[in-house]
Every structure is written in C-alpha cells, then in structure tokens.
C-alpha atoms as a PDB file:
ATOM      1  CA  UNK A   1       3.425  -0.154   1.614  1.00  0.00           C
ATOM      2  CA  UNK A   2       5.928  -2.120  -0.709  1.00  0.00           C
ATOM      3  CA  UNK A   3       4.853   0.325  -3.603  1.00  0.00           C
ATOM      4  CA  UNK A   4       5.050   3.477  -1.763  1.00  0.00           C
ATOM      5  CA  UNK A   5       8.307   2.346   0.335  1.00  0.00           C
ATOM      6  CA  UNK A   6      10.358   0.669  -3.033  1.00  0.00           C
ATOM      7  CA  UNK A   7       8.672   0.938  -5.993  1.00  0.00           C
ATOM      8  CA  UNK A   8       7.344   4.876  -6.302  1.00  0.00           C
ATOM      9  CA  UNK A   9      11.122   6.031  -5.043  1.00  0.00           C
ATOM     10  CA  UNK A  10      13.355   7.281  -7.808  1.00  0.00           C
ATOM     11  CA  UNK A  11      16.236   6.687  -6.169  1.00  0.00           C
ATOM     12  CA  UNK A  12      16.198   6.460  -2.288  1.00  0.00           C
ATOM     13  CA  UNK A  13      14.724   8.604   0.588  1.00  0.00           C
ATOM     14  CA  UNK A  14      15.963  10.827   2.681  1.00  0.00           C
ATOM     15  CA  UNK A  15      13.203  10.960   5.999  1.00  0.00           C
ATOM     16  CA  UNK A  16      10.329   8.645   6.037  1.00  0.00           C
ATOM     17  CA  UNK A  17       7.514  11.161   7.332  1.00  0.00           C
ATOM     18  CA  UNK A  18       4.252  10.686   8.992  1.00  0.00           C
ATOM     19  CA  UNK A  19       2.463  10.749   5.752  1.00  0.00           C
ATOM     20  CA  UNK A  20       3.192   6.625   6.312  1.00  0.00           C
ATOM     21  CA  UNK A  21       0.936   6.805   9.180  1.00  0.00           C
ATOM     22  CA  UNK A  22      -2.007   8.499   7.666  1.00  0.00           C
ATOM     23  CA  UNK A  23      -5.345   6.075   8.148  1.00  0.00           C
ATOM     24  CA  UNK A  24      -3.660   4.754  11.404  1.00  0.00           C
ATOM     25  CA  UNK A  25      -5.817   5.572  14.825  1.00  0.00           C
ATOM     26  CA  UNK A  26      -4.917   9.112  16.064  1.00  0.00           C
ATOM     27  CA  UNK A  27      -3.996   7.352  19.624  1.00  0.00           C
ATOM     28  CA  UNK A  28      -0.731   5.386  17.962  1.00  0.00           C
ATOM     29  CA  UNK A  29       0.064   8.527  15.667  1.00  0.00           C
ATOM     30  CA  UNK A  30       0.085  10.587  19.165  1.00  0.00           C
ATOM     31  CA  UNK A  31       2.193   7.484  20.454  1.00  0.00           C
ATOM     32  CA  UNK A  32       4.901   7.419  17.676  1.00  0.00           C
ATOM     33  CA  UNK A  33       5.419  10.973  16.862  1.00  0.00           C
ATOM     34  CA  UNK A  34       4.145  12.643  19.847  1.00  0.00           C
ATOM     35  CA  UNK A  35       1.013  14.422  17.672  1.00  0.00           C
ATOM     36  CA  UNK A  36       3.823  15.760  15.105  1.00  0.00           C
ATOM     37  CA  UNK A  37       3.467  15.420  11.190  1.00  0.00           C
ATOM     38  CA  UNK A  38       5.714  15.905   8.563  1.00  0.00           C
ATOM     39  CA  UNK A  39       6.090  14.637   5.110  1.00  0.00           C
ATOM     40  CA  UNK A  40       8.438  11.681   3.542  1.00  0.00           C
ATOM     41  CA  UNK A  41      11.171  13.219   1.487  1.00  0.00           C
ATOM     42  CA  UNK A  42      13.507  11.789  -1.666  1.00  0.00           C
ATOM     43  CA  UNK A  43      17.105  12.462  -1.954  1.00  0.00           C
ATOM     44  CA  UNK A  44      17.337  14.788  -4.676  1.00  0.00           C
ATOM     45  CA  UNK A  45      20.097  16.678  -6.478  1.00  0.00           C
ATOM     46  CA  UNK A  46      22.250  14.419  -6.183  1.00  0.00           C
ATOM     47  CA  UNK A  47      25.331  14.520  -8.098  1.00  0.00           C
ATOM     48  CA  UNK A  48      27.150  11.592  -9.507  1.00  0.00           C
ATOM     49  CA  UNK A  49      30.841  11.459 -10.161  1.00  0.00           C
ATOM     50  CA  UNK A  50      30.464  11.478 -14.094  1.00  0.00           C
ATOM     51  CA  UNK A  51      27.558  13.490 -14.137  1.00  0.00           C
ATOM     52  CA  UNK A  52      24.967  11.198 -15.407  1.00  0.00           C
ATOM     53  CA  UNK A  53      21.707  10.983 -13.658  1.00  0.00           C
ATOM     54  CA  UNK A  54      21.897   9.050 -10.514  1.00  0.00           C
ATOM     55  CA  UNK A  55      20.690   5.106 -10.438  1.00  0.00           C
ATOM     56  CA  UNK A  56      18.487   2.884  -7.849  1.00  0.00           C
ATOM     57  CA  UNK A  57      20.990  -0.242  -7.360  1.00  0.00           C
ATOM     58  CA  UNK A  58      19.593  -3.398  -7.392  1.00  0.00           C
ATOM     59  CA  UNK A  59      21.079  -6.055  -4.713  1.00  0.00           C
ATOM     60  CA  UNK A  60      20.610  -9.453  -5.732  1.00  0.00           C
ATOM     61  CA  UNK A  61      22.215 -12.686  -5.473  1.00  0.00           C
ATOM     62  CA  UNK A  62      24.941 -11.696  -8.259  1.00  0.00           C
ATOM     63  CA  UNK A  63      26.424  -8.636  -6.360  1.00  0.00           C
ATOM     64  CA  UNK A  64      25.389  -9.309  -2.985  1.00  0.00           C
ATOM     65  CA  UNK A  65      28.712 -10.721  -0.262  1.00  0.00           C
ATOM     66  CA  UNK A  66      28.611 -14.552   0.607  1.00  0.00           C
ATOM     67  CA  UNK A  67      28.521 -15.138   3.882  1.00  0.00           C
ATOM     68  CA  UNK A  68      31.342 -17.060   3.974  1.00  0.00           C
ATOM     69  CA  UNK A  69      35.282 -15.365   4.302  1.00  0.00           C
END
C-alpha cells in the first residue's frame, strides 16, 4: 500500500479510486462504495509559477513547524 499510495505517485493524487480495494471481499467493496468502481487518478498538468516541472515536497524534521509558538 505504502508503494502504491507514496512511492509510485509523481507528484500527488487527485481521487483515490476503488482500484485500492481490488482483492478485498465483494461484501465490504458493496459496503464502502455502494457496488461503484472507479479508478485512482494523479494530478496532472499542473503548472508551476516558473514553469519548471512540478516537484513531490518532502516534509521532514528540517521544514516541518515546531510545535511550540
């Protein structure tokens, strides 16, 4: 799940789709999407203000807030 979820995203996503669900038991498919499917999606074409290509961000301890004010 990490790899699909984190790791095989270019940059972010724009729906998680049912496509997470396939293997699960038809009965909690039924349950969490009434019976519907429909596929994951990426943001794409996205524009950045300088034009160059757009970037995942990384949040880690050097640009993440303290939790202290």
């Amino acid at each position: 799940m990490t790899r699909h979820l984190v790791d095989d995203v270019a940059v972010a996503w724009n729906e998680l789709g049912t496509d997470l669900l396939d293997g699960a038991p038809p009965e909690i498919v039924i349950a969490l999407t009434g019976g519907e499917r429909w596929p994951s999606s990426t943001l794409d074409h996205l524009v950045t203000p300088d034009g160059s290509p757009p970037v995942r961000m990384t949040v880690d301890t050097s640009c993440a807030p303290t939790g202290s004010k």
